[in-house]
Protein backbone atom coordinates (compact mmCIF):
# COMPACT_ATOMS: atom_id res chain seq x y z
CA UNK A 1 218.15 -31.74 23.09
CA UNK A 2 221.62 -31.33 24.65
CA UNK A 3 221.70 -27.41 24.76
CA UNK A 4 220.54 -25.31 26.96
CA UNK A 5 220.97 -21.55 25.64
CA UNK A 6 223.14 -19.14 27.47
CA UNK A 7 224.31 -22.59 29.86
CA UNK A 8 226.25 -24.99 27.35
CA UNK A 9 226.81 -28.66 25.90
CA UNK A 10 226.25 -31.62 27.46
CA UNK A 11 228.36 -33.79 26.19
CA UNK A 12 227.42 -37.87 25.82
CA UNK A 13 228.41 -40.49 28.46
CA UNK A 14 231.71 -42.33 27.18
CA UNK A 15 231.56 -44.89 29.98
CA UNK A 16 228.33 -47.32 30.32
CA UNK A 17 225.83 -46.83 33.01
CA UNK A 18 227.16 -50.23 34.26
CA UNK A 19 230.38 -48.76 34.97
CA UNK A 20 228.67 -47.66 37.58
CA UNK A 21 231.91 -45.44 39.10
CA UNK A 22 233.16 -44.29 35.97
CA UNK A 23 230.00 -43.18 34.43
CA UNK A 24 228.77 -40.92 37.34
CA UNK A 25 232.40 -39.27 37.96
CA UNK A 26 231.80 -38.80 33.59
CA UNK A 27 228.78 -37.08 34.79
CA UNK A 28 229.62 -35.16 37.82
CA UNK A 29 232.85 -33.43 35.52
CA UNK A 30 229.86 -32.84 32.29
CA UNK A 31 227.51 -31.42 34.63
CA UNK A 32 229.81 -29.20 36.78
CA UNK A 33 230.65 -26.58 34.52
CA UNK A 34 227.27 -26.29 33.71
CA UNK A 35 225.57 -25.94 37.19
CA UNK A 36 228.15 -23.30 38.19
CA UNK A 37 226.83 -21.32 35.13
CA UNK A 38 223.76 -21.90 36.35
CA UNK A 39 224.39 -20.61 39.70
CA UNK A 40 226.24 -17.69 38.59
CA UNK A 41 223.54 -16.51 36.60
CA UNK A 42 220.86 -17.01 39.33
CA UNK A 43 223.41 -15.20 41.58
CA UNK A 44 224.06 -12.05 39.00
CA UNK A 45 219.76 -11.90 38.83
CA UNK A 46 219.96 -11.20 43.10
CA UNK A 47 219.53 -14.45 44.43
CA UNK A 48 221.42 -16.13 47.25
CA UNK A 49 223.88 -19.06 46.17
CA UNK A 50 223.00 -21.28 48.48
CA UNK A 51 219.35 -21.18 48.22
CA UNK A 52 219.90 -21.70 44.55
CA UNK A 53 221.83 -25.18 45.07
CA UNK A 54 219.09 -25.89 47.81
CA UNK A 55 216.25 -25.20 45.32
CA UNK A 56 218.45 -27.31 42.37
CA UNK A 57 218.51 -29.96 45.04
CA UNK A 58 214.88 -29.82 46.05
CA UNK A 59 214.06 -29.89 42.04
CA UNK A 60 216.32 -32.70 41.06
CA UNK A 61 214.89 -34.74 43.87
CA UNK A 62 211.01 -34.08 42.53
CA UNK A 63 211.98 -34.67 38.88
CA UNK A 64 213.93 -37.95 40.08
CA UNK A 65 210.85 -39.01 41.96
CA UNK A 66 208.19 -37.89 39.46
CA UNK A 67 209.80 -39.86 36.74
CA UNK A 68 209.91 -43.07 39.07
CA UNK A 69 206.57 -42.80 39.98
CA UNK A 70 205.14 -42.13 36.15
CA UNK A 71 207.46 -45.24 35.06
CA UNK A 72 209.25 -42.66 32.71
CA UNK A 73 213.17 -43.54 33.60
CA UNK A 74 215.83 -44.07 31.05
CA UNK A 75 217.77 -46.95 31.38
């Protein structure tokens, strides 16, 4: 699933994942919009930004590590 409800579309990679440059600047402009959402609405609901991105951080690093760990990463 590509949608997150009330956050938006992520739209597919054009470049390959061997364009190593290209496909995480691709990624970086897909994912921006959608992360300031995100922080917006965790703002609006009282909390502090940065604490947010520190917390988004924190989580991206455990899912990244879980995944590795489990032997469940995409190619």
């Amino acid at each position: 699933m590509n949608e997150m409800t009330g956050i938006g579309f992520v739209s597919p990679p054009i470049h390959s994942a061997n364009e190593f440059l290209g496909y995480e600047t691709e990624c970086r402009s897909v994912l921006k919009p959608l992360l300031a959402g995100l922080l917006d609405m965790a703002e609006s609901a009282g909390w502090d930004r940065r604490t947010v991105a520190s917390a988004l951080m924190f989580l991206a690093a455990q899912q990244v590590s879980a995944a590795g760990a489990s032997g469940d990463r995409k190619a």
